[in-house]
Protein backbone atom coordinates (compact mmCIF):
# COMPACT_ATOMS: atom_id res chain seq x y z
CA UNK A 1 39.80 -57.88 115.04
CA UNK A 2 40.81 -54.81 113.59
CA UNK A 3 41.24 -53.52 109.55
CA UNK A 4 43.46 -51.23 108.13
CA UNK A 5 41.98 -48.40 106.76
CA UNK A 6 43.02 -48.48 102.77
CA UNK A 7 44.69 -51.03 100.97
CA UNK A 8 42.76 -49.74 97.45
CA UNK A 9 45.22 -49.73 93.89
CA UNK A 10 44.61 -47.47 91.03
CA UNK A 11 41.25 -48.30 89.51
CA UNK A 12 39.48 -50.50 92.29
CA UNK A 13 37.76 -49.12 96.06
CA UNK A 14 39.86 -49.45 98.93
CA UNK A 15 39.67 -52.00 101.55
CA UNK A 16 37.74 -49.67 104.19
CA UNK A 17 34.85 -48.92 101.49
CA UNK A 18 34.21 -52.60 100.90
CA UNK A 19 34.33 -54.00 104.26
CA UNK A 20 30.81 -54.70 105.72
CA UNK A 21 31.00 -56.18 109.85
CA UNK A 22 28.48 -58.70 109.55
CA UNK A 23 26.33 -56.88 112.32
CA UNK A 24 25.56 -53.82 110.61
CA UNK A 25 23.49 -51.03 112.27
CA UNK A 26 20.54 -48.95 111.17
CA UNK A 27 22.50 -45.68 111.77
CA UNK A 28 19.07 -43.89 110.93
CA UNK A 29 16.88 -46.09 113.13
CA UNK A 30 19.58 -46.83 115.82
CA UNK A 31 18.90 -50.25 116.13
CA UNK A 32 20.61 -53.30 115.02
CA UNK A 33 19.65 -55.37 111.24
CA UNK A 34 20.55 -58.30 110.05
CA UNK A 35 22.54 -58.60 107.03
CA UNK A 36 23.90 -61.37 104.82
CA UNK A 37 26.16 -63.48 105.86
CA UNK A 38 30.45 -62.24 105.56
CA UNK A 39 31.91 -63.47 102.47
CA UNK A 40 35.08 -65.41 103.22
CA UNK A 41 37.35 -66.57 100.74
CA UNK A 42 40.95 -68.80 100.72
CA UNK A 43 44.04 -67.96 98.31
CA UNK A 44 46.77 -69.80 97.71
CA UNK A 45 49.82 -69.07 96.43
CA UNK A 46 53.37 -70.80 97.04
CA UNK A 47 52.87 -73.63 99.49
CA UNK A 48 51.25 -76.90 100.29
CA UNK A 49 47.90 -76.56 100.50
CA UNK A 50 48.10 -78.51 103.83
CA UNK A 51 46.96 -75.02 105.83
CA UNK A 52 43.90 -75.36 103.68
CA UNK A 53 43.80 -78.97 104.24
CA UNK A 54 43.98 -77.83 108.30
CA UNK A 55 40.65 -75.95 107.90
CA UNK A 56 38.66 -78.70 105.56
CA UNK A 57 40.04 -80.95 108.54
CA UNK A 58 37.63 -78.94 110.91
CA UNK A 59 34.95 -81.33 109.55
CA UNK A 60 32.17 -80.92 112.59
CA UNK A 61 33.46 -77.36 113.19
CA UNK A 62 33.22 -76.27 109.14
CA UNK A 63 29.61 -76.94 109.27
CA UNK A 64 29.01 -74.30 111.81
CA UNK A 65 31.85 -71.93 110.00
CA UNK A 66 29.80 -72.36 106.54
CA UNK A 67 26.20 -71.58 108.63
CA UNK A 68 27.98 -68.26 110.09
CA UNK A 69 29.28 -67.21 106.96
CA UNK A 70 29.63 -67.79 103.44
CA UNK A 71 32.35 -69.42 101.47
CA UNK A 72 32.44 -67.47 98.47
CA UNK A 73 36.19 -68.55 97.30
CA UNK A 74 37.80 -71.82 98.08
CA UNK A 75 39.05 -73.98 95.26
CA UNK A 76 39.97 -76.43 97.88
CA UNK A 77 37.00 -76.89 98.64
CA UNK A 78 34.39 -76.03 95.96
CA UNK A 79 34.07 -74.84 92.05
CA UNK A 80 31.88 -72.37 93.07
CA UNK A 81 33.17 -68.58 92.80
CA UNK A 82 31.40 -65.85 94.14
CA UNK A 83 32.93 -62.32 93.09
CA UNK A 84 34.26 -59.93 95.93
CA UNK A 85 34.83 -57.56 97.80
CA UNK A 86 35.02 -60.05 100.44
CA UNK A 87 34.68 -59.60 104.12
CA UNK A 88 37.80 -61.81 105.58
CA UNK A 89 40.11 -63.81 103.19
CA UNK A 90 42.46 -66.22 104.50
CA UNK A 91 45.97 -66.72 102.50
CA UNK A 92 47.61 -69.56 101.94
CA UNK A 93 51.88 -69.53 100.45
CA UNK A 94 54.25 -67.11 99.98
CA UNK A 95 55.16 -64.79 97.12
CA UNK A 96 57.35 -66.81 94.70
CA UNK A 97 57.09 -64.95 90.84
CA UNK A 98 55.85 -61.59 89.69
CA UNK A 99 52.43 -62.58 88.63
CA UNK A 100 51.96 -63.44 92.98
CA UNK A 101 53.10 -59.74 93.52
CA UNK A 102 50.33 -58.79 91.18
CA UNK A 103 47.68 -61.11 92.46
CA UNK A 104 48.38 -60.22 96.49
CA UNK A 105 47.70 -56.39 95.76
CA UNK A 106 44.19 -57.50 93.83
CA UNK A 107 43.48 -59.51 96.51
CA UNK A 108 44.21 -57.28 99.40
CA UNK A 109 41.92 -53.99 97.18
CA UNK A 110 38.86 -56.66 97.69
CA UNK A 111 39.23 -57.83 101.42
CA UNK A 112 37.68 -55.99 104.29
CA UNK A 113 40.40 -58.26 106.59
CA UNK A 114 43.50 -60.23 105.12
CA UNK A 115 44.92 -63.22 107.56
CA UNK A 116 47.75 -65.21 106.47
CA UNK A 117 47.90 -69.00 107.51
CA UNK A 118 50.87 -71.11 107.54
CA UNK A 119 54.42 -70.73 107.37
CA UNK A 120 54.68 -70.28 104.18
CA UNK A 121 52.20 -67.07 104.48
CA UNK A 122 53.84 -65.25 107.71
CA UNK A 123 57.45 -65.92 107.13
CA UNK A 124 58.16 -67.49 103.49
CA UNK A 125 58.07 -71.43 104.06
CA UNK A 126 60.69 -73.88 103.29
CA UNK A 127 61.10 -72.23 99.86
CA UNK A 128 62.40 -69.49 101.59
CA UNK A 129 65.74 -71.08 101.62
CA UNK A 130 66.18 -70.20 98.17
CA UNK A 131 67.09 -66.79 99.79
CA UNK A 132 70.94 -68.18 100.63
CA UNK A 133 70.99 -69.55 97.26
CA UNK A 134 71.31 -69.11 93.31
CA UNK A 135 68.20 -69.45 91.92
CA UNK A 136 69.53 -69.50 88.12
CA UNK A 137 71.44 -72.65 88.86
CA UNK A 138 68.36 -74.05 90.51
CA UNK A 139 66.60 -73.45 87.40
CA UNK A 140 69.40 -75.32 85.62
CA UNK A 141 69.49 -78.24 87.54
CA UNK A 142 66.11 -79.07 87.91
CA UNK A 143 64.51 -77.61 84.42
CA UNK A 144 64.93 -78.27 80.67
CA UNK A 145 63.89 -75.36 79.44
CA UNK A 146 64.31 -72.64 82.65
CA UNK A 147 63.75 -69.64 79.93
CA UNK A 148 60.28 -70.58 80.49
CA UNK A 149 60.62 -69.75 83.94
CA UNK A 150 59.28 -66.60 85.52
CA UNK A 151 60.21 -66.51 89.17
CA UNK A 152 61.46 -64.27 92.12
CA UNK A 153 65.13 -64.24 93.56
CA UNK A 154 63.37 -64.81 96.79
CA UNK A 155 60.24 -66.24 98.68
CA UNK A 156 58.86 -63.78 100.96
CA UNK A 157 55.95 -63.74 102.86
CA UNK A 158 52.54 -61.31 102.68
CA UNK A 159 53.42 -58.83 104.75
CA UNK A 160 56.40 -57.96 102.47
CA UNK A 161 54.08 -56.85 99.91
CA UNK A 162 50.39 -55.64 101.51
CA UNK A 163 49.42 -55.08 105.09
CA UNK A 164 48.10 -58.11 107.20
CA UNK A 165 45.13 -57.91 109.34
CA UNK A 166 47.20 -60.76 111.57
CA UNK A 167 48.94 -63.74 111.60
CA UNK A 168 48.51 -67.01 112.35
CA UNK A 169 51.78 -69.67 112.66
CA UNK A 170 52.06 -73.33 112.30
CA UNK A 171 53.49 -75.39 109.72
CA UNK A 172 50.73 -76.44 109.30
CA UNK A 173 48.54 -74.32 111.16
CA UNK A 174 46.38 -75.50 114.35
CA UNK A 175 42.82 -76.28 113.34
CA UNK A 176 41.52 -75.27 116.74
CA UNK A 177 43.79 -72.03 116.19
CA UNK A 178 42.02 -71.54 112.75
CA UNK A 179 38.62 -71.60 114.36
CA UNK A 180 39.30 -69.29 117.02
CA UNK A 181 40.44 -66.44 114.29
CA UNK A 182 37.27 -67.41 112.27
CA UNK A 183 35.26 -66.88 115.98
CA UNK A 184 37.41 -63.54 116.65
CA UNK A 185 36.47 -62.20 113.19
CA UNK A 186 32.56 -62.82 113.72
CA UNK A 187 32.56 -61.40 117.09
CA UNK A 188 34.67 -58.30 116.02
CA UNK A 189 37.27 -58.79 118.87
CA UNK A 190 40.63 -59.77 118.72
CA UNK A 191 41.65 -63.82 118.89
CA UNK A 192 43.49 -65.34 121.67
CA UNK A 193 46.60 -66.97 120.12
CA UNK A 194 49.36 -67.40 122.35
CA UNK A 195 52.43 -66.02 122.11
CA UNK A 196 54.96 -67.77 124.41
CA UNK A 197 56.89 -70.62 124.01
CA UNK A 198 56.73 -74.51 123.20
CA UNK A 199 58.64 -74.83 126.64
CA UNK A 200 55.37 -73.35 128.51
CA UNK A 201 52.86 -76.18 126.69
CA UNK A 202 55.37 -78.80 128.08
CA UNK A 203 55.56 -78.21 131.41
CA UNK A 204 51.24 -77.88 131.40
CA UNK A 205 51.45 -81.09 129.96
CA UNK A 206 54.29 -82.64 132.48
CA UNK A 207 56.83 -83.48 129.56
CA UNK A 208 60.28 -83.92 130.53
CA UNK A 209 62.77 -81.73 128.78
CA UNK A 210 64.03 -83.27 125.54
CA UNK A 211 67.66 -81.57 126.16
CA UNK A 212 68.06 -81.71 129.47
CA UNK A 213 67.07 -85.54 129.87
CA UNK A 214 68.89 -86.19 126.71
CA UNK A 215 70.74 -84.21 125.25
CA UNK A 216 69.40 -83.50 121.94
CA UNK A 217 68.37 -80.43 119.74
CA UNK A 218 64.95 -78.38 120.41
CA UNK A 219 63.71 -75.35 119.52
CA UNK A 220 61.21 -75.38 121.83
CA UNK A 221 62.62 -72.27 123.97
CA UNK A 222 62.73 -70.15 121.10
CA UNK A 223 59.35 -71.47 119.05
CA UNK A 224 56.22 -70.04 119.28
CA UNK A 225 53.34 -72.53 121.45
CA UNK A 226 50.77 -73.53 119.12
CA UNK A 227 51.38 -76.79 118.40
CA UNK A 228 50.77 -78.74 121.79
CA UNK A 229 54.54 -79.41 122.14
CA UNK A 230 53.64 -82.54 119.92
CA UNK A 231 57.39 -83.65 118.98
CA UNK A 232 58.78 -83.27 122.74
CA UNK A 233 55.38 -85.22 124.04
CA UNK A 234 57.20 -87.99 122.11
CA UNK A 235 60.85 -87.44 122.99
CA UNK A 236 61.73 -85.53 119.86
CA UNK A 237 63.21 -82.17 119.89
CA UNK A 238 60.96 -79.12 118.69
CA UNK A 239 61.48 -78.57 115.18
CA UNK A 240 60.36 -74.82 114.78
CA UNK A 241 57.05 -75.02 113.36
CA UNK A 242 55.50 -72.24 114.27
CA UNK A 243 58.21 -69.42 114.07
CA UNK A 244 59.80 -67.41 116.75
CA UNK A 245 58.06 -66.49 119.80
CA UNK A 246 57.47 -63.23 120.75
CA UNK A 247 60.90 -63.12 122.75
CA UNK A 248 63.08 -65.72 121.11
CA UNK A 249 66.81 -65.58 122.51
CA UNK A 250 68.12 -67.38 119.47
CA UNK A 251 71.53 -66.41 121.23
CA UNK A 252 71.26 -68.82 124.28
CA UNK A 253 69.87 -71.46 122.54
CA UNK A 254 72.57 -71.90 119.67
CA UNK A 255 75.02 -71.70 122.50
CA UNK A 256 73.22 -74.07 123.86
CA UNK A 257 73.45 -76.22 120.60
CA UNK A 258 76.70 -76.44 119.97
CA UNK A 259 77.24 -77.23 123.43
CA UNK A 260 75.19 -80.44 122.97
CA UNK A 261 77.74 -81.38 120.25
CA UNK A 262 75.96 -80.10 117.66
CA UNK A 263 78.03 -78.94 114.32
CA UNK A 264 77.65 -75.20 112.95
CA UNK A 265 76.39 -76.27 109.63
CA UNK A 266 73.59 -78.42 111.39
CA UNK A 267 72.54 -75.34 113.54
CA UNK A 268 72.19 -73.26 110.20
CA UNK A 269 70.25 -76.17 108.70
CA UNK A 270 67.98 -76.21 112.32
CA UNK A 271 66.91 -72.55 111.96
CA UNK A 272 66.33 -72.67 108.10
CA UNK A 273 63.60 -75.27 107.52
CA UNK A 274 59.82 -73.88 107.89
CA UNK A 275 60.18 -70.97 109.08
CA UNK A 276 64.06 -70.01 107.69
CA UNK A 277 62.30 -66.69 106.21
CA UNK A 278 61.54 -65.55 110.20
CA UNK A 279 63.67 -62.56 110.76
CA UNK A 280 64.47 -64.27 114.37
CA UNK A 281 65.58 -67.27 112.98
CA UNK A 282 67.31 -65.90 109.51
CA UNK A 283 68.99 -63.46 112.13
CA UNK A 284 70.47 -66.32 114.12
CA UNK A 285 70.97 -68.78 111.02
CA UNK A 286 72.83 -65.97 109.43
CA UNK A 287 75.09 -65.17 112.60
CA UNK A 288 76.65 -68.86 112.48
CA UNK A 289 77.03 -68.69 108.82
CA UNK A 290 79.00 -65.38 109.56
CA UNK A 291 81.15 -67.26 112.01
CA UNK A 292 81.57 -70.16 109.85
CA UNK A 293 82.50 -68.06 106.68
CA UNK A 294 85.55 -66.06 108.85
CA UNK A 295 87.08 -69.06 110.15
CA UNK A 296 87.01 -70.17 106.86
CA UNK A 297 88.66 -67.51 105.43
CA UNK A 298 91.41 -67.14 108.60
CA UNK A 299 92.09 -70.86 107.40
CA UNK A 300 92.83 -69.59 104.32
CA UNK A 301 94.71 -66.64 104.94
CA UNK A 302 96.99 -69.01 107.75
CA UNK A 303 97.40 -71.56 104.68
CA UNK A 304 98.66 -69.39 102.50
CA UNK A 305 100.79 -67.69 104.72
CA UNK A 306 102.11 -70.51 105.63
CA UNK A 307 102.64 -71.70 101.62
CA UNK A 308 104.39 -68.23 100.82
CA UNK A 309 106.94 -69.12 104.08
CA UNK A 310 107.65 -72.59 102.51
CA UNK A 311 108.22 -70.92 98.88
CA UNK A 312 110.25 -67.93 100.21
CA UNK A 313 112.62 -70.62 101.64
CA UNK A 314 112.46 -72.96 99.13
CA UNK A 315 113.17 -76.85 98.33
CA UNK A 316 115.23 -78.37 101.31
């Protein structure tokens, strides 16, 4: 796994001057030393915690993670708090208020490599969908006192704000997934995460097609793989989990959709749940509102073209 050079802010070392591979070389001797073990710590900010939940779910796994490094930062986990620079953080949620926007620039100037977990992380979670809305009448609605309130128009995810060493999908995120970035980091190569789609992990596992055999909705052509196409293994359509594959032709498939009977507004509601933030899927989400919102208006235009005809001729 690669780093990015410098992700330093005014006052504090850049990321490249902190980061320490855990195999460090006697440059003078030419020979290999050991050195302490890689810090790793675990942020979170808007989200769940059930990513987090994902890796303490390791259980056999997480007591050869903590041997191989250490776990310097993980309120989930532990009260213990050991100070940075750290060699690999892991982040949790998406950025939600201004004090986040702060906090993900501090925490990128003390990791040697940033990974984002979850949906909420790589694409903006289900909060995202406060993106198509007004958040000041949200506040009213749901708040007494929303002057109290400090919050963002929009939920975005990390990469909107700092650079990401890499990604890692799932709503919530694979634990077997999780391990192998934790594995890729230690052995300084790059993890093997695939990249196709849902489709591909049902035919290894001899599923019949959801849509095909019945007729209803799955995003399983246009998801990422990830999740061992758990909903279609029990005759449930894909839900999106893990974001758009590398290729996603959001086009055919909501073709596809309302071919199966389903309703515009319920294939804007399909692409904006976990993942709604994914430019794939807020691309195609936004292309049906689009169509909805002109035939809307060529409604009303033909209804009040046809009100001025009935006033222009006037009572019969």
């Amino acid at each position: 796994m690669t780093t990015t050079a410098e992700h330093g802010v005014a006052g504090q070392p850049g990321a490249a001057e902190q980061h320490a591979h855990p195999h460090a070389h006697d440059h003078d001797a030419g020979t290999p030393v050991a050195s302490a073990r890689p810090k790793l710590a675990v942020w979170k900010f808007a989200s769940c915690d059930g990513c987090q939940l994902s890796l303490l779910n390791c259980e056999d796994e997480l007591l050869s993670i903590a041997e191989a490094v250490h776990i310097a930062y993980f309120p989930e986990a532990t009260r213990a708090v050991v100070e940075g620079p750290y060699e690999l953080s892991l982040v949790e949620g998406s950025i939600t208020t201004p004090d986040d926007v702060r906090r993900i620039h501090e925490i990128r100037a003390q990791s040697g490599v940033l990974v984002t977990i979850g949906a909420c992380a790589t694409a903006g979670g289900i909060q995202a969908l406060r993106n198509w809305a007004d958040v000041d009448e949200y506040r009213s609605v749901v708040y007494a006192h929303p002057e109290y309130l400090r919050t963002l128009d929009t939920s975005t995810p990390i990469a909107s704000h700092v650079d990401v060493d890499y990604e890692l999908r799932g709503c919530p995120v694979d634990k077997k997934q999780l391990i192998e970035v934790l594995a890729a980091f230690l052995g300084g190569r790059k993890p093997r995460i695939p990249t196709y789609s849902v489709c591909v992990e049902c035919k290894l596992k001899g599923n019949v097609c959801v849509p095909v055999a019945t007729g209803r909705p799955c995003l399983g052509p246009v998801t990422q793989a990830g999740c061992g196409a758990l909903c279609p293994s029990y005759g449930r359509g894909c839900y999106g989990c893990f974001g758009p594959q590398d290729s996603a032709n959001t086009a055919s498939l909501t073709k596809q959709l309302v071919e199966l009977g389903m309703a515009d507004d319920d294939v804007i509601r399909v692409y904006r749940t976990f993942n709604a933030g994914a430019p794939a899927f807020a691309a195609a989400s936004d292309e049906v509102a689009e169509r909805v919102a002109a035939r809307s208006e060529a409604a009303a235009a033909a209804a009040a073209r046809a009100d001025g005809i009935v006033q222009e001729r006037g009572p019969e």
